[in-house]
Structure formats: C-alpha cells, structure tokens
Protein backbone atom coordinates (compact mmCIF):
# COMPACT_ATOMS: atom_id res chain seq x y z
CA UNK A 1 0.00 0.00 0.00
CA UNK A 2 1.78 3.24 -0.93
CA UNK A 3 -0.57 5.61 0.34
CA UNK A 4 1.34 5.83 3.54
CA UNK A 5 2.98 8.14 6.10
CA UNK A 6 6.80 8.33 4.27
CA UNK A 7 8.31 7.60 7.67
CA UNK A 8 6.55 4.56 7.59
CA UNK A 9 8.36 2.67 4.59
CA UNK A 10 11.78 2.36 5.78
CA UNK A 11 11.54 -1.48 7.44
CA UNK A 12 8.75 -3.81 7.44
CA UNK A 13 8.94 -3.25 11.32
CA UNK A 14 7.96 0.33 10.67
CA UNK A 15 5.10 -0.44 8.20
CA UNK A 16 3.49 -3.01 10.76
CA UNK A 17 3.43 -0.13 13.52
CA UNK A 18 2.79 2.46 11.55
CA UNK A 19 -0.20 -0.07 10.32
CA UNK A 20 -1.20 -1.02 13.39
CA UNK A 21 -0.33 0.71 16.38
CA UNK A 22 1.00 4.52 15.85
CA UNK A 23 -2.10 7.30 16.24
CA UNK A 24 -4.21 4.24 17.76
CA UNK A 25 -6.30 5.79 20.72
CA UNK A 26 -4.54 3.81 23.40
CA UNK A 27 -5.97 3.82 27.40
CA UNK A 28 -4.45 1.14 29.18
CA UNK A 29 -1.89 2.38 31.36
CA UNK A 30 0.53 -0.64 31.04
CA UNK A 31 0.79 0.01 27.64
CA UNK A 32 0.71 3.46 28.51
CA UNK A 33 3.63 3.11 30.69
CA UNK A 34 5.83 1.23 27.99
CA UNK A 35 5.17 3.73 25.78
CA UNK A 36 6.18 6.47 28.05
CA UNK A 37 9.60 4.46 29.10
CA UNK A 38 10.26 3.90 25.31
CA UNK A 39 9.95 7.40 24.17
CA UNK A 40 12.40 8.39 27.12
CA UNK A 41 14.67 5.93 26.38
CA UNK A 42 13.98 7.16 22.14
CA UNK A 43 15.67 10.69 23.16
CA UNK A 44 18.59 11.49 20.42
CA UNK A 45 17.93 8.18 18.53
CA UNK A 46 15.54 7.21 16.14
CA UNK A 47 12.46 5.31 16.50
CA UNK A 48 13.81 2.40 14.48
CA UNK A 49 16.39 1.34 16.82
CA UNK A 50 13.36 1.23 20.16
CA UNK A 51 11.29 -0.43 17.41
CA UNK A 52 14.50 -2.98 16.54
CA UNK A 53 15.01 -3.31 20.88
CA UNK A 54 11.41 -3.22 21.76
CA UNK A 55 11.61 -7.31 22.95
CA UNK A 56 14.91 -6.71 24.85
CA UNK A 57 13.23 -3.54 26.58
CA UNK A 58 10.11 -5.82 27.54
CA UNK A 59 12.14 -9.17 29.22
CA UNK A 60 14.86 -6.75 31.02
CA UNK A 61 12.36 -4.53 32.26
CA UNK A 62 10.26 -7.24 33.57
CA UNK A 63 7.34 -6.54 30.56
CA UNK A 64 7.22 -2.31 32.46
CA UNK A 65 5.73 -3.70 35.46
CA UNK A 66 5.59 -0.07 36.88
CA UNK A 67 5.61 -1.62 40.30
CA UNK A 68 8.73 -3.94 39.75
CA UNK A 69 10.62 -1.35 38.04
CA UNK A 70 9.75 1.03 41.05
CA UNK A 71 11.81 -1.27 43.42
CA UNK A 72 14.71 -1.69 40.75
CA UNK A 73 18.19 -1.09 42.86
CA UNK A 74 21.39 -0.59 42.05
CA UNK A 75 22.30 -4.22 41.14
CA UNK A 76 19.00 -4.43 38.69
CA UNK A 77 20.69 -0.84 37.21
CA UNK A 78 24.21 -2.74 36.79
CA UNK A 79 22.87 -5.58 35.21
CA UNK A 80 20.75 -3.31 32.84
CA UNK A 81 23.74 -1.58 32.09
CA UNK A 82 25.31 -4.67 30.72
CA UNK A 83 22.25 -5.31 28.52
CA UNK A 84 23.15 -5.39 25.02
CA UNK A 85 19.87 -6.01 23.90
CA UNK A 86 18.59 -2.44 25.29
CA UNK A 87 19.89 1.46 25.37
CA UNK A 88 22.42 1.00 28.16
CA UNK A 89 22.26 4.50 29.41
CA UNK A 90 22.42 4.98 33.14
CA UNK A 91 20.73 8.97 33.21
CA UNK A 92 17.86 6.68 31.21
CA UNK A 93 17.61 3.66 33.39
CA UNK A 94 17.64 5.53 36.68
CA UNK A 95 14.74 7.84 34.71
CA UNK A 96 12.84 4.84 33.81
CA UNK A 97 12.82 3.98 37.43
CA UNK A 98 11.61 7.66 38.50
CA UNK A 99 9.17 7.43 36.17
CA UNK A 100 7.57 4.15 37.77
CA UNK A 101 7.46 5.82 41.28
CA UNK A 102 5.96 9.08 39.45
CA UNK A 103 3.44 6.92 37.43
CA UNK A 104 2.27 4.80 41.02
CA UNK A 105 1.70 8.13 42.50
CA UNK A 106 -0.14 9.09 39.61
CA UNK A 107 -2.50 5.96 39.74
CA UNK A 108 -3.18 5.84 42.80
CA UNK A 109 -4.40 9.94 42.79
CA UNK A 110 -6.09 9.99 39.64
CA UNK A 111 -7.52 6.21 39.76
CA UNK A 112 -5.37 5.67 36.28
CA UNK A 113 -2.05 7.40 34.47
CA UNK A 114 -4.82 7.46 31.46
CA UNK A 115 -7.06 9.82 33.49
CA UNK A 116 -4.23 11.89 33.90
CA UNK A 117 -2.65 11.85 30.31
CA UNK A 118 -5.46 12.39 28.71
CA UNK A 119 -6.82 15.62 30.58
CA UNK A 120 -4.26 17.07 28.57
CA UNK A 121 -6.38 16.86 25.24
CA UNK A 122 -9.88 17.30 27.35
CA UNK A 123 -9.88 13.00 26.87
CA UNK A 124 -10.41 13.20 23.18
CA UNK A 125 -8.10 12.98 19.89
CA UNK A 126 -6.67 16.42 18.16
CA UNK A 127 -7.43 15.60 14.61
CA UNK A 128 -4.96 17.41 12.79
CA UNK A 129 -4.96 17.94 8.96
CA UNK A 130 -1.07 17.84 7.70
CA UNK A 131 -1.05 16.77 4.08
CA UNK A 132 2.75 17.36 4.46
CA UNK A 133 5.57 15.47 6.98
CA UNK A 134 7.01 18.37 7.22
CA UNK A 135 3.86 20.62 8.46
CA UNK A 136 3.85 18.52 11.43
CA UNK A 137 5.28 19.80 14.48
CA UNK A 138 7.74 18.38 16.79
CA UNK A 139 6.17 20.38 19.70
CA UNK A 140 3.11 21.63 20.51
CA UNK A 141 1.33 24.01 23.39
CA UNK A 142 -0.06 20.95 24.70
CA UNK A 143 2.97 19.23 24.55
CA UNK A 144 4.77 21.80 26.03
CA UNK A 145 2.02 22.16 29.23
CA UNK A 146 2.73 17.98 29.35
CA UNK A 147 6.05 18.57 29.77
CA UNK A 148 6.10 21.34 32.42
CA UNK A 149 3.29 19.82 34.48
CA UNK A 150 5.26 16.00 33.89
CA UNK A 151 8.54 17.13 35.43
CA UNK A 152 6.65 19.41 38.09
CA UNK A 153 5.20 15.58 39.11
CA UNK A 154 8.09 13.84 39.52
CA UNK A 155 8.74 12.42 35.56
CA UNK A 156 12.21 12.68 33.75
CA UNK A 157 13.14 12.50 30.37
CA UNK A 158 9.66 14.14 29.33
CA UNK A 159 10.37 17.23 27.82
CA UNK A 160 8.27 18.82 25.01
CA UNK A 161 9.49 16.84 22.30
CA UNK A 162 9.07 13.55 23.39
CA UNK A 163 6.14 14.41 25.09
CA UNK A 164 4.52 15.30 21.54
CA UNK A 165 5.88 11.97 20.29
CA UNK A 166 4.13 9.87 23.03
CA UNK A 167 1.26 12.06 22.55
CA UNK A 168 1.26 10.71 18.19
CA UNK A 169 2.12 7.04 19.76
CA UNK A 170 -0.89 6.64 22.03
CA UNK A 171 -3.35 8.45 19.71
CA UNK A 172 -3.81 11.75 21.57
CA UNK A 173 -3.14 13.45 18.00
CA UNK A 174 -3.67 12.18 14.76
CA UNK A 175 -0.51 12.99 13.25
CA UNK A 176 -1.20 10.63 10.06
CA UNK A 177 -1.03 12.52 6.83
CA UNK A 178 -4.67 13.32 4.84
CA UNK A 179 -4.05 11.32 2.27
CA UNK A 180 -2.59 8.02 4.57
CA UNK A 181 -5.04 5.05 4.56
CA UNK A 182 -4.64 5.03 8.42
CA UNK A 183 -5.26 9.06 8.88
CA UNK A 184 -9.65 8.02 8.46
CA UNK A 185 -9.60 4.97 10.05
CA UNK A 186 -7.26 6.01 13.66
CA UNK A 187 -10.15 8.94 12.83
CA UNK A 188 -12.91 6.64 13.74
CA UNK A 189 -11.57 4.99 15.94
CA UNK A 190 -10.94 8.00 18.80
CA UNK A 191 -13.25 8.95 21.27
C-alpha cells in the first residue's frame, strides 16, 4: 500500500506499527507506561532502533511492570547496564525507574495514568490535517504544558518533544497525513 505516512516505509517493522499501532487511541496504562519508558529511552535516537530493541526492553524490564521497576536497585541498574539487547544508558535507566514511582503516585491519585494523560487533550483525539511530513510539528502548546506539568510531578526524560511523540504514539493526536489510509480509520476509531 503506498498511500502511507513516508516515515513509515523504511523497514517492514515500521510499516506493521505504523499499520497497526501509531495514532491508535490507546488507554491502558501498562501500555501506557511502555510507551512512556520507550519514548524516554527514544531521546537522540531514532524510532527504528526502540522499534529494533522493543523485545529486549520488555524481558529486562520485567514486561514495564511499573511496580517492579519502582523497586529496581542498584544491582537491577548494573545488570541493565550490561544489557546489550537495550539502550544501556544509566541517566535513562535511573529515569525509567523515577518514572515508575511518578506513574504509582499518579494511579493511585487519579484512579489511572490514562485519566491523567489524557486531561491534557480534554480526553479526546486532536485531529490534525497535515497533508505534508514536514507541516507537522515536533512540539506543541499541549505538549509543552505535558512537559512542564510532567517534570513538576516527579517524571524525567519528558520534555516537550518527546512528550509530543508519546502524545502521536498513544493516539492523543492524529498525526497521520490526509491522504494516509490510516489518517480516516485512527479517525474513527478515537473517542
């Protein structure tokens, strides 16, 4: 099918998520969560190599059990850091843990991280119109606010940027161009 997002035709890997998961309305918060680790641990690489390391990520982080990860210590953090299969960057595994003890807190205030992330679009998909790639932003006033209110709750590597990219992920924008096959039907699909 060639009427596609261009990003999406580099690997079969990106055609099947492009496909199948990316601008997807997503509300479970353990998928939420993975998402949210993966995008921090994305930060100055490309997509393509979390997409390539996406198994790895899911046995050595015990499949982003936010409440294992949480009690991670500093053995669990040396034996990530030997990982080949993952992004062995310490500032980024020490984040993903911070990020489990931010998203608990979350849960347990709002009664789900999705309650929470979602607020930020008033629980509903932005339906953009790009007809371009390059019309679509790589930050975005909501994405910024994300960010801010994110790190004010205890989150790291969640700045503006890869808060917009989560945001395209999990289906809070539909970032798909007008002309994709996916841009109508991740349409229908949001809430």
């Amino acid at each position: 099918m060639d009427n596609r997002c261009k990003w999406s035709k580099g690997s079969e890997l990106y055609m099947e998520y492009h496909d199948k998961e990316w601008g997807v309305p997503l509300h479970d918060d353990d998928e939420l969560f993975e998402f949210l680790i993966l995008e921090g641990f994305q930060a100055g690489l490309s997509w393509s190599t979390i997409l390539n390391k996406r198994e790895a990520f899911r046995q050595a982080f015990d499949d982003f059990d936010a409440k294992t990860i949480a009690a991670y210590n500093e053995a669990k953090v040396a034996e990530l850091l030997q990982n080949k299969g993952i992004i062995r960057n310490k500032l980024k595994i020490n984040a993903a843990i911070k990020n489990a003890i931010a998203f608990l807190r979350i849960q347990a205030e709002y009664g789900s991280f999705d309650k929470y992330i979602w607020q930020f679009t008033n629980y509903a998909t932005v339906q953009n119109q790009f007809e371009k790639e390059s019309d679509i932003p790589a930050t975005t006033a909501i994405s910024d606010k994300m960010s801010k209110q994110l790190k004010k709750d205890g989150f790291s590597f969640v700045g503006s940027t890869i808060c917009y990219a989560f945001m395209q992920a999990i289906g809070m924008v539909n970032d798909h161009i007008t002309s994709c096959f996916r841009y109508n039907e991740c349409r229908s699909l949001s809430i």
